[in-house]
C-alpha atoms as a PDB file:
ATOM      1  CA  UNK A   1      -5.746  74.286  87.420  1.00  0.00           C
ATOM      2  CA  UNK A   2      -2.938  72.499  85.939  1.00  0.00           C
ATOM      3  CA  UNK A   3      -3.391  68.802  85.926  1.00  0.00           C
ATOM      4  CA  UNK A   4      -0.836  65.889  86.602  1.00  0.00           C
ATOM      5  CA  UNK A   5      -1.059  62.146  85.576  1.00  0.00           C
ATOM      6  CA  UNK A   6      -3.627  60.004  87.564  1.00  0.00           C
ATOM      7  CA  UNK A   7      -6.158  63.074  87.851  1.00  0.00           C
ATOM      8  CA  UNK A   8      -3.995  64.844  90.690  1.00  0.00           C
ATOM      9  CA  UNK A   9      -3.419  68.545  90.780  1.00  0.00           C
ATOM     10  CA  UNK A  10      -0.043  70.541  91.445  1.00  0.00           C
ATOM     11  CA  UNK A  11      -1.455  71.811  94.785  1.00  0.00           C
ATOM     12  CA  UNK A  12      -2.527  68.490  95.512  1.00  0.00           C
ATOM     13  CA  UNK A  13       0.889  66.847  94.892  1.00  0.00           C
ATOM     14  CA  UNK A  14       3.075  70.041  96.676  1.00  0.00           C
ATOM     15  CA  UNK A  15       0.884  68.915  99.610  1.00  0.00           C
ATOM     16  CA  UNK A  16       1.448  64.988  99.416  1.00  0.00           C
ATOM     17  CA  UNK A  17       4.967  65.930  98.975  1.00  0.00           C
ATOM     18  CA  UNK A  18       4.577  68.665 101.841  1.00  0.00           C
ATOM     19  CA  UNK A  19       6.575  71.288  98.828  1.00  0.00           C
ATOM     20  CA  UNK A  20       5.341  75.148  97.743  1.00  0.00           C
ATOM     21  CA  UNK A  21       4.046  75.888  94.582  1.00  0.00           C
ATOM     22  CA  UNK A  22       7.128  78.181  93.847  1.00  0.00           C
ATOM     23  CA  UNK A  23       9.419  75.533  94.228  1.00  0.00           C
ATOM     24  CA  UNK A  24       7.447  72.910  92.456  1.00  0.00           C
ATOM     25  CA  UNK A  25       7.398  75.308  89.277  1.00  0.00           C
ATOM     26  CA  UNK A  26      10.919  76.251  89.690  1.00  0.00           C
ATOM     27  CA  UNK A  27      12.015  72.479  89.702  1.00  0.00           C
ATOM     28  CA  UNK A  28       9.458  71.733  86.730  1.00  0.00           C
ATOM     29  CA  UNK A  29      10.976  74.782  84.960  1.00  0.00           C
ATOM     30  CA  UNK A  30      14.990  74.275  85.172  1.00  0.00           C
ATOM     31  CA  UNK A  31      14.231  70.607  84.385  1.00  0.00           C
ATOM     32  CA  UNK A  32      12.218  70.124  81.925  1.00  0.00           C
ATOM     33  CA  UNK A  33      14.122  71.901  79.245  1.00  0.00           C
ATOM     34  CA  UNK A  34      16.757  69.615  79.463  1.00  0.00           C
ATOM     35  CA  UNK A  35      14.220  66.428  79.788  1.00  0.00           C
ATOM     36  CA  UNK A  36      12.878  67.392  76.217  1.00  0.00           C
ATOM     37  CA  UNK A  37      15.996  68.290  74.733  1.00  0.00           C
ATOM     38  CA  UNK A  38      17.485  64.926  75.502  1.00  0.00           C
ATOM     39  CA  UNK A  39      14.429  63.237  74.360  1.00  0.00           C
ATOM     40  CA  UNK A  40      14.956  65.107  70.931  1.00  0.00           C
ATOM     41  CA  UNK A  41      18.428  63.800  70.666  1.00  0.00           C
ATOM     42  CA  UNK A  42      17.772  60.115  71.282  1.00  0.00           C
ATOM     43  CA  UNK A  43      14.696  60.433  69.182  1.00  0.00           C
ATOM     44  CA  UNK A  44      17.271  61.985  66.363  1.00  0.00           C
ATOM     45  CA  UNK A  45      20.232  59.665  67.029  1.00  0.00           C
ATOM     46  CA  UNK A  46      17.262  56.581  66.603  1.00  0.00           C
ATOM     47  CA  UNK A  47      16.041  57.523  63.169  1.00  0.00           C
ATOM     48  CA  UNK A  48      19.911  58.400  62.265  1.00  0.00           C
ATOM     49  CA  UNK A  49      21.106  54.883  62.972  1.00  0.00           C
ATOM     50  CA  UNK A  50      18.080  53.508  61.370  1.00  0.00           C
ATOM     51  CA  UNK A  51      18.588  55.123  58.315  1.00  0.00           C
ATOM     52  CA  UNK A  52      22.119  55.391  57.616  1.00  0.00           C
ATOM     53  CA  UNK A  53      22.209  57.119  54.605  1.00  0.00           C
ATOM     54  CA  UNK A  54      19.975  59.951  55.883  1.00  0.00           C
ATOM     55  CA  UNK A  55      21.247  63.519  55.984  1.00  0.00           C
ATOM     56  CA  UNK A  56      19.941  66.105  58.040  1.00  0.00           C
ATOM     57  CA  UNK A  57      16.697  67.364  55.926  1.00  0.00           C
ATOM     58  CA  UNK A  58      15.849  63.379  55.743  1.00  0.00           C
ATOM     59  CA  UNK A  59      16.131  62.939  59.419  1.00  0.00           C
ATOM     60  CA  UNK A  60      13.876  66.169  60.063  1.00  0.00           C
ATOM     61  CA  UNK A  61      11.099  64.421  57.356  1.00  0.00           C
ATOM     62  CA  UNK A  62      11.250  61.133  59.598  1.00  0.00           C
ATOM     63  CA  UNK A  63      10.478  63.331  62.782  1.00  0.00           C
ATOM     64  CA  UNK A  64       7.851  65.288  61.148  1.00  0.00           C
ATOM     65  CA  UNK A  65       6.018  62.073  59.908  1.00  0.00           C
ATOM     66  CA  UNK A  66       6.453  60.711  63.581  1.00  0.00           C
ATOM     67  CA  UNK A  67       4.471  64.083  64.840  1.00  0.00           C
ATOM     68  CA  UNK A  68       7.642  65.591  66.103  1.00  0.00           C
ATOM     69  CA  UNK A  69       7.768  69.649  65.378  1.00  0.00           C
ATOM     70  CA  UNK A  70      11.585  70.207  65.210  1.00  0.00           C
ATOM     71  CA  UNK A  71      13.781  72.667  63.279  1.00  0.00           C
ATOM     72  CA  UNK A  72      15.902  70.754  60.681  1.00  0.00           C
ATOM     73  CA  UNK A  73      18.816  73.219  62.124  1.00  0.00           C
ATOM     74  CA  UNK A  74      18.251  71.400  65.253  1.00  0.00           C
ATOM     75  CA  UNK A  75      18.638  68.081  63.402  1.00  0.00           C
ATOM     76  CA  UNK A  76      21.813  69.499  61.902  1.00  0.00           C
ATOM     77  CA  UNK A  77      23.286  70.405  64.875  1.00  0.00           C
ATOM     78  CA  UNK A  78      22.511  67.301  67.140  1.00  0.00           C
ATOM     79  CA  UNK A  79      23.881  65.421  64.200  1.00  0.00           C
ATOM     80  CA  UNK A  80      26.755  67.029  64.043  1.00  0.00           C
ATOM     81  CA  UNK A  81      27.660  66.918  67.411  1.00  0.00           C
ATOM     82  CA  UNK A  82      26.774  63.434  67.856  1.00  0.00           C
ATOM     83  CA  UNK A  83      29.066  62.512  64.590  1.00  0.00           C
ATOM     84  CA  UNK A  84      26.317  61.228  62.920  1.00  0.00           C
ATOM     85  CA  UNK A  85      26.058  63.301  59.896  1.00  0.00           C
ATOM     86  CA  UNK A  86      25.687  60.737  56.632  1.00  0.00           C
ATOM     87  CA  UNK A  87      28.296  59.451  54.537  1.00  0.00           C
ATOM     88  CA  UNK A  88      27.920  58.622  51.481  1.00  0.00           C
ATOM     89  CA  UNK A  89      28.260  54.609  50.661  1.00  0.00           C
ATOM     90  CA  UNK A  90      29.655  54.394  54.436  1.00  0.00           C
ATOM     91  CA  UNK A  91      28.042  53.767  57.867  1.00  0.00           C
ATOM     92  CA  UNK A  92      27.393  56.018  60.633  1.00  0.00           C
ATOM     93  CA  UNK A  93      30.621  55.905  63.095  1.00  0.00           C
ATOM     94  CA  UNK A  94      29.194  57.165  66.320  1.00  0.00           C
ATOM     95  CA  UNK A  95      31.216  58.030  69.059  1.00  0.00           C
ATOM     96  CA  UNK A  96      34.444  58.054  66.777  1.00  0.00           C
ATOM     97  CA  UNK A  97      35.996  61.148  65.834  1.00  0.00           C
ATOM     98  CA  UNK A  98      38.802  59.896  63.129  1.00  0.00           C
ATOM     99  CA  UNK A  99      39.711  63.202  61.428  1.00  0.00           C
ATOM    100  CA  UNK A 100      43.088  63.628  63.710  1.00  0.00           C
ATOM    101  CA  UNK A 101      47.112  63.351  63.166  1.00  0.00           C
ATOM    102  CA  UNK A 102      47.416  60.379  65.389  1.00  0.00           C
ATOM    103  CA  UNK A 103      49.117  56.881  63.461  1.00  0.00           C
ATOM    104  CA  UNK A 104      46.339  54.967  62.372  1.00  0.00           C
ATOM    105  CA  UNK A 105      46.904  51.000  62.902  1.00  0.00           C
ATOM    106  CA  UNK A 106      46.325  48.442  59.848  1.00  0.00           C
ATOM    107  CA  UNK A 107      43.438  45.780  60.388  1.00  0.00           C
ATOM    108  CA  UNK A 108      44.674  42.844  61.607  1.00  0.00           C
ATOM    109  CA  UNK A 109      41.920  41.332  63.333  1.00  0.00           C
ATOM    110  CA  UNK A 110      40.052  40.791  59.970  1.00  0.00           C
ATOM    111  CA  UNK A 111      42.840  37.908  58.825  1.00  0.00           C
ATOM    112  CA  UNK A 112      42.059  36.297  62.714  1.00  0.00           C
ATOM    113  CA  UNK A 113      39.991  33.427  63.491  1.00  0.00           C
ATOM    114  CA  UNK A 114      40.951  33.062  67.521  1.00  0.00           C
ATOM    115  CA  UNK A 115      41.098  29.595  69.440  1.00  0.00           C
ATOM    116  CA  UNK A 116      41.723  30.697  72.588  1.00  0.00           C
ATOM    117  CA  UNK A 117      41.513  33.826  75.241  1.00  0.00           C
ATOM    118  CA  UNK A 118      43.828  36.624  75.209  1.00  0.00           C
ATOM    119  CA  UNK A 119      44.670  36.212  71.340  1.00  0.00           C
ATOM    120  CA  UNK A 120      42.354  39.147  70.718  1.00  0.00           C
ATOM    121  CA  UNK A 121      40.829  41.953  72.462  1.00  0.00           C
ATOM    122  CA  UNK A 122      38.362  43.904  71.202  1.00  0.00           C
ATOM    123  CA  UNK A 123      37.639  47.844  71.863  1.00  0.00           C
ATOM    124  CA  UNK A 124      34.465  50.207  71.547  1.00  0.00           C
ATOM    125  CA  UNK A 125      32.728  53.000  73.017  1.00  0.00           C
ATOM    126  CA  UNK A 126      28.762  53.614  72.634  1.00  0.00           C
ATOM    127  CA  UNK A 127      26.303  56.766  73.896  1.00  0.00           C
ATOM    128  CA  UNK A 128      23.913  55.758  77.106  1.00  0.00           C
ATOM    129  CA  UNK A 129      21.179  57.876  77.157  1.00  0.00           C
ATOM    130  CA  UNK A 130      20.133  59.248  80.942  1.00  0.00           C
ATOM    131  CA  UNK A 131      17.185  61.320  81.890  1.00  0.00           C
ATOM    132  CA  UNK A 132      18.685  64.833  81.024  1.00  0.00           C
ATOM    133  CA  UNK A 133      22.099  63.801  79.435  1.00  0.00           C
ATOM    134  CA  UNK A 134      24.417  61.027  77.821  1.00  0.00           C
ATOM    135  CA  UNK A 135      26.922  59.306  78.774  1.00  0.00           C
ATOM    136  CA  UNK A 136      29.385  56.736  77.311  1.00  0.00           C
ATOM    137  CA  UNK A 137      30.186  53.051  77.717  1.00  0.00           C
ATOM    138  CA  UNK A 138      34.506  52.400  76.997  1.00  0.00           C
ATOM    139  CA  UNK A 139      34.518  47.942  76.591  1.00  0.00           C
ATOM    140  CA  UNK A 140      37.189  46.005  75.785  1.00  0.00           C
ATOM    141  CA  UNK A 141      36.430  41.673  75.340  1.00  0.00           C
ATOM    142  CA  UNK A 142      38.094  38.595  74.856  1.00  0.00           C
ATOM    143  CA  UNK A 143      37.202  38.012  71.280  1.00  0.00           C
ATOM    144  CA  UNK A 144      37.438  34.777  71.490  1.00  0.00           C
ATOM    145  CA  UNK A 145      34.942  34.072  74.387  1.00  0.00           C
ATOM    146  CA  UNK A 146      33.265  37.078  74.225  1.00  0.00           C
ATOM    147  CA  UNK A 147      33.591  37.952  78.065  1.00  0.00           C
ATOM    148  CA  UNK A 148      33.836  41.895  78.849  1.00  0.00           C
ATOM    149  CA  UNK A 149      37.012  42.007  80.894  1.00  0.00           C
ATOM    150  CA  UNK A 150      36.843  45.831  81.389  1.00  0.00           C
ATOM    151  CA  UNK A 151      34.362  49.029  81.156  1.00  0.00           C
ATOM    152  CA  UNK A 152      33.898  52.314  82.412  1.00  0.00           C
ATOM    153  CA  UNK A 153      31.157  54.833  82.070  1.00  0.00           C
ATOM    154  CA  UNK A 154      31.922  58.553  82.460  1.00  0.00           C
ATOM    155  CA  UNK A 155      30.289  61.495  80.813  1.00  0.00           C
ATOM    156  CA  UNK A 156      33.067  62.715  78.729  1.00  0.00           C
ATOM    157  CA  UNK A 157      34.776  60.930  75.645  1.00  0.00           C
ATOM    158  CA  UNK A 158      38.441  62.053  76.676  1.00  0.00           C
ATOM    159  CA  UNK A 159      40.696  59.285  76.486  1.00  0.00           C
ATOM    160  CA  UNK A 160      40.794  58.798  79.513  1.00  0.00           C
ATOM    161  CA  UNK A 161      37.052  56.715  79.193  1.00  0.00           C
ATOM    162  CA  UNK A 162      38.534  53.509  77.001  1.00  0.00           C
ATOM    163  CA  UNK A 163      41.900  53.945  79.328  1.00  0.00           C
ATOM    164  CA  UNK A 164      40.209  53.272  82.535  1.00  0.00           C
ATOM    165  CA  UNK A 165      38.211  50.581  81.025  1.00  0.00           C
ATOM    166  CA  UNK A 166      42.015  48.800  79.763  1.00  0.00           C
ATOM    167  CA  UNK A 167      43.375  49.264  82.658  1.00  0.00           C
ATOM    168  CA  UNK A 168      40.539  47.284  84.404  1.00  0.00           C
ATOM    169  CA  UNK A 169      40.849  44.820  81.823  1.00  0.00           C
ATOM    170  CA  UNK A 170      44.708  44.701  82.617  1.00  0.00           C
ATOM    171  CA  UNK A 171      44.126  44.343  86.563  1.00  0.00           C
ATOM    172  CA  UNK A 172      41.526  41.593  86.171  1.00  0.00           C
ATOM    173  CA  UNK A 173      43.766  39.261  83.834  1.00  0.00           C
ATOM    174  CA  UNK A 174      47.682  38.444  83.512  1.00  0.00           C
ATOM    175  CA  UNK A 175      48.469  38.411  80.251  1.00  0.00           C
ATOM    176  CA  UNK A 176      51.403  37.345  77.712  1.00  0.00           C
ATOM    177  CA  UNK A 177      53.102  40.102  74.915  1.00  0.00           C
ATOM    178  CA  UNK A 178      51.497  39.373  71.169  1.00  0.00           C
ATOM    179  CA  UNK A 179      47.811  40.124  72.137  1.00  0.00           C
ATOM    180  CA  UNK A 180      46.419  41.938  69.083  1.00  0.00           C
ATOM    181  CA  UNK A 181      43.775  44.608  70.438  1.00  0.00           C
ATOM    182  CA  UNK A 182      41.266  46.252  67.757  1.00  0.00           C
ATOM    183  CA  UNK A 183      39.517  49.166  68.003  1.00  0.00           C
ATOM    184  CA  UNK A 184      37.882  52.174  65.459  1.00  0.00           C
ATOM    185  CA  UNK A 185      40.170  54.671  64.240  1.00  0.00           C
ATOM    186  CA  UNK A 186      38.580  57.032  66.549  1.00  0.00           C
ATOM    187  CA  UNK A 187      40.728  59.868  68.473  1.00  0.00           C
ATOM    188  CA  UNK A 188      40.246  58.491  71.880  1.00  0.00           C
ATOM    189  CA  UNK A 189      42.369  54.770  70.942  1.00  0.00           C
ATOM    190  CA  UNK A 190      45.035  56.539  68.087  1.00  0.00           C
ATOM    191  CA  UNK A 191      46.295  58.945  71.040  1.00  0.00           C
ATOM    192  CA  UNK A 192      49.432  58.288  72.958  1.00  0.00           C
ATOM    193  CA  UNK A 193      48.076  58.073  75.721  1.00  0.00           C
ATOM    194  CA  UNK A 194      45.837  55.124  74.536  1.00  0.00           C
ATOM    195  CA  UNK A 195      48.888  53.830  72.100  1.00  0.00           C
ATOM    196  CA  UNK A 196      51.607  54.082  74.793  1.00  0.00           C
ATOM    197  CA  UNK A 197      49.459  52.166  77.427  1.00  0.00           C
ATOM    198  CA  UNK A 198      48.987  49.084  74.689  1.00  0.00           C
ATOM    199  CA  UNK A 199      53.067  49.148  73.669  1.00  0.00           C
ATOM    200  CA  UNK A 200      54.041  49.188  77.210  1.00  0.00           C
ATOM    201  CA  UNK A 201      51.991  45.759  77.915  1.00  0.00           C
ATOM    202  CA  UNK A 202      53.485  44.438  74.276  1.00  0.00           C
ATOM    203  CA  UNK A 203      49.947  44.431  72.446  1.00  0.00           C
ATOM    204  CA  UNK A 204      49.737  44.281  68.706  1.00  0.00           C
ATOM    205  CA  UNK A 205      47.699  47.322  68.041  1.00  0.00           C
ATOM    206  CA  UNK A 206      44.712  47.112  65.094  1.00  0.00           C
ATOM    207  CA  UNK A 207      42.294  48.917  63.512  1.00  0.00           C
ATOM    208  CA  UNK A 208      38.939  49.217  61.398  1.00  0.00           C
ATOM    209  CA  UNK A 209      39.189  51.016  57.870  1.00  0.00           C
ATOM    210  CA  UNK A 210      37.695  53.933  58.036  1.00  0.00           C
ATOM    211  CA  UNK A 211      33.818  53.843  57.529  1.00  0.00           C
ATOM    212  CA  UNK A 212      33.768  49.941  58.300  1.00  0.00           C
ATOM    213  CA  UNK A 213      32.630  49.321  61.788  1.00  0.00           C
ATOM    214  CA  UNK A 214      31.505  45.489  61.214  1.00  0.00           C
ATOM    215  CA  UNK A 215      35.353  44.942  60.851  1.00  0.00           C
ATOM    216  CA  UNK A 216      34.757  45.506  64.720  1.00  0.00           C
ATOM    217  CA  UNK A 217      32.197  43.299  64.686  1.00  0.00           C
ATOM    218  CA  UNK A 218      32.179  41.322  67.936  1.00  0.00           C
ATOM    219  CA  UNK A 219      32.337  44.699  70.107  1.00  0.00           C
ATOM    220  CA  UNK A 220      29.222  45.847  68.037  1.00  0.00           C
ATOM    221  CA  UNK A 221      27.360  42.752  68.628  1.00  0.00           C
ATOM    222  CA  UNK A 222      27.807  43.076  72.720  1.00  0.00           C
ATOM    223  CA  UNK A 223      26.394  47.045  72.420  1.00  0.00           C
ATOM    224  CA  UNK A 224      23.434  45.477  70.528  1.00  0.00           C
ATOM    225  CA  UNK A 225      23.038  43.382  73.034  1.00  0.00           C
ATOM    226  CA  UNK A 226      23.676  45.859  75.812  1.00  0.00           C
ATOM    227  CA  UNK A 227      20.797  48.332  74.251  1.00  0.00           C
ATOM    228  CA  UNK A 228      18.359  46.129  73.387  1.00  0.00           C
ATOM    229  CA  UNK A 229      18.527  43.672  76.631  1.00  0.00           C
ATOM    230  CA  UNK A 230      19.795  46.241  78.859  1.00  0.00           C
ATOM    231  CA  UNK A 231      19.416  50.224  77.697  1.00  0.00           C
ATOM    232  CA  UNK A 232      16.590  50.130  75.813  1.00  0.00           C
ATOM    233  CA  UNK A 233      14.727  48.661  79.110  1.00  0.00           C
ATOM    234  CA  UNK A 234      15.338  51.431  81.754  1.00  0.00           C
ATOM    235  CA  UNK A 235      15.226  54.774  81.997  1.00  0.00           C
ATOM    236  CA  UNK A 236      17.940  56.013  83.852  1.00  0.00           C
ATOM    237  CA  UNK A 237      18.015  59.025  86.352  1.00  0.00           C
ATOM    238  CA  UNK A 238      21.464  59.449  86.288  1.00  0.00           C
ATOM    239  CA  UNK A 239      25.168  58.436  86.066  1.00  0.00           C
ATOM    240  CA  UNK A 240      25.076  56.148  89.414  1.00  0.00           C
ATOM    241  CA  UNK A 241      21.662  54.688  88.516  1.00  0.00           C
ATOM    242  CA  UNK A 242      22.930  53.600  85.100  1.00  0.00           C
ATOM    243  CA  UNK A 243      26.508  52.773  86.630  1.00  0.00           C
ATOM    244  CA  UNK A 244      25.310  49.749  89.123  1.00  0.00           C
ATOM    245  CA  UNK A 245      22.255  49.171  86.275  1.00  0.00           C
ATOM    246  CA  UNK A 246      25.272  48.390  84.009  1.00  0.00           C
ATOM    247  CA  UNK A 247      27.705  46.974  85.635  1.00  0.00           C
ATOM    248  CA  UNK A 248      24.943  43.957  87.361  1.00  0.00           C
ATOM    249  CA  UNK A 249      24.037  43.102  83.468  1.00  0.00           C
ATOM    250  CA  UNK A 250      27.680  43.103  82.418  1.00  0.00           C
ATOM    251  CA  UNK A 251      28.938  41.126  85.132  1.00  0.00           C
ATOM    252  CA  UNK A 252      26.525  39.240  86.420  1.00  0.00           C
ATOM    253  CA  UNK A 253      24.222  38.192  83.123  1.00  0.00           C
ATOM    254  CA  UNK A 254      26.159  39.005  80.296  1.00  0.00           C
ATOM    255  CA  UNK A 255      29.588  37.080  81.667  1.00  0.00           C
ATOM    256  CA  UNK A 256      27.881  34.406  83.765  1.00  0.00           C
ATOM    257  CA  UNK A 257      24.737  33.526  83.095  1.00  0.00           C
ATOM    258  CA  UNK A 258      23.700  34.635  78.924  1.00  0.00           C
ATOM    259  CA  UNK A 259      23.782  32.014  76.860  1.00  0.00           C
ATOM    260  CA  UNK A 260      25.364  32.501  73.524  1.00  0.00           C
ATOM    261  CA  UNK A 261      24.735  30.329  70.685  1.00  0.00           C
ATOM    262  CA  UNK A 262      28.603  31.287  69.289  1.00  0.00           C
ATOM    263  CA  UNK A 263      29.833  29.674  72.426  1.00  0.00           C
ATOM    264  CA  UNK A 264      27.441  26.504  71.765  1.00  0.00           C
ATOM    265  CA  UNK A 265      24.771  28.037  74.416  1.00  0.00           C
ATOM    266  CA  UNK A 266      26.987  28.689  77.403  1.00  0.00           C
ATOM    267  CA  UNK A 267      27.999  31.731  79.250  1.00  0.00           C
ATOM    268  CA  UNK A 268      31.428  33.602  78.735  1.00  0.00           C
ATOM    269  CA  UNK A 269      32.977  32.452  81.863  1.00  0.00           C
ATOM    270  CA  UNK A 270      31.546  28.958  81.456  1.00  0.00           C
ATOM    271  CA  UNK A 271      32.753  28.847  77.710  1.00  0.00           C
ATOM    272  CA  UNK A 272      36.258  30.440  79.280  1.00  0.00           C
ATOM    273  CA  UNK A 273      36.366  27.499  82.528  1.00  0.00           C
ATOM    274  CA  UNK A 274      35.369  24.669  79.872  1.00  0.00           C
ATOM    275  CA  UNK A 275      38.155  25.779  77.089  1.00  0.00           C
ATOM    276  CA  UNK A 276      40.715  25.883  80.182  1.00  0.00           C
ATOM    277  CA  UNK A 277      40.653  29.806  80.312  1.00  0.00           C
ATOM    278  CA  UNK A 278      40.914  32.065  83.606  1.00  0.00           C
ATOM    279  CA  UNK A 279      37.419  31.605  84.803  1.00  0.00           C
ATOM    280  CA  UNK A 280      38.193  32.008  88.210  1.00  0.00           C
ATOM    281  CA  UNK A 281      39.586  35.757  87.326  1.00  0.00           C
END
């Protein structure tokens, strides 16, 4: 008799639940396939970003050693389509699919040292992992005071993701022309779509060299933050669970009530209302 945690048997928990036996396996069947593939591919995407000059066959030796039986054409392929395969003497750029005709920007941000809000905005997007699939984060922040002023989660990486979360950005905070707004290189933010949204409002557009994403550095020090205080915590069931999971860290710790030693221990919205910024936005 097949077993479940805490000693109970499948008959015994179809009964609790007042659910067949058929239907129990057919659930357990058509879901947990995709339960152990996405476990795979975070497992994968971990080691990756842990070891950034790993290719495929090193990745597959770090899995092995962790008692993980997995097919290093697995690796390849998850690595692939997660744009993490290595380069050499570069970082992993995940998320960011640069090879594309688009105008890339020069970096401007890297020559800027911001004393007050809207100066610079800052762009990223980063992979949420959910029980059976991923998702991704679009972000864009005051540089200066680190706030989030807009985000969006949806499940594809059209440009459409990083537009919605601009355009919340835009509706939350007037703003002057001469913003400079850095992002990656990636598809999603060269686009015209994405291009002809930040010309129309007058923003100076920037970008990271390719293979540099510290020249992005105060977007990738908020996803830290997100996984590690946030993520990395809960195990989300799926895209609404992770939405209002998300969106109470964001806007209720991260802007109002984290302290940040950059902004001498306050709060982004504190640090904003003490510098004379738009707090009240």
């Amino acid at each position: 008799m097949m077993q479940l945690a805490g000693d109970l048997s499948v008959a015994e928990v179809c009964a609790a639940a007042h659910v067949g036996r058929a239907g129990f396996y057919r659930e357990f069947r058509a879901h947990a396939p995709r339960q152990a593939e996405t476990e795979l591919r975070d497992r994968i995407q971990r080691v990756a970003l842990a070891n950034r000059c790993y290719g495929y066959r090193r990745v597959t030796a770090e899995l092995r050693r962790q008692g993980i039986v997995v097919n290093h054409k697995c690796v390849s392929r998850w690595l692939r389509e997660d744009n993490l395969l290595s380069v050499r003497h570069k970082k992993f750029v995940l998320t960011t699919e640069s090879r594309h005709g688009f105008v890339r920007y020069p970096n401007l941000a890297g020559r800027m040292a911001p004393t007050a809000v809207n100066q610079l905005w800052v762009a990223d997007i980063t992979y949420i992992r959910l029980s059976e699939e991923f998702v991704y984060l679009a972000v864009v922040l005051d540089a200066y005071s680190r706030r989030v002023l807009g985000w969006e989660l949806e499940a594809t990486l059209q440009a459409s993701l990083p537009l919605q979360a601009l355009d919340r950005a835009l509706a939350d905070r007037a703003i002057e022309p001469g913003i400079v707004h850095h992002s990656d290189q990636g598809v999603q933010y060269c686009c015209p779509d994405y291009v002809g949204r930040l010309l129309d409002h007058g923003f100076v557009i920037s970008m990271s060299r390719a293979g540099t994403p510290h020249d992005n550095a105060k977007a990738e020090s908020f996803i830290k933050t997100l996984k590690s205080e946030e993520v990395y915590l809960h195990q989300y069931r799926d895209r609404e669970e992770a939405r209002a999971s998300i969106q109470r860290f964001i806007e209720e710790i991260y802007n109002r009530k984290r302290l940040h030693s950059a902004l001498g221990y306050r709060p982004p919205c504190e640090f904003e209302a003490a510098m004379g910024g738009p707090e009240s936005q």
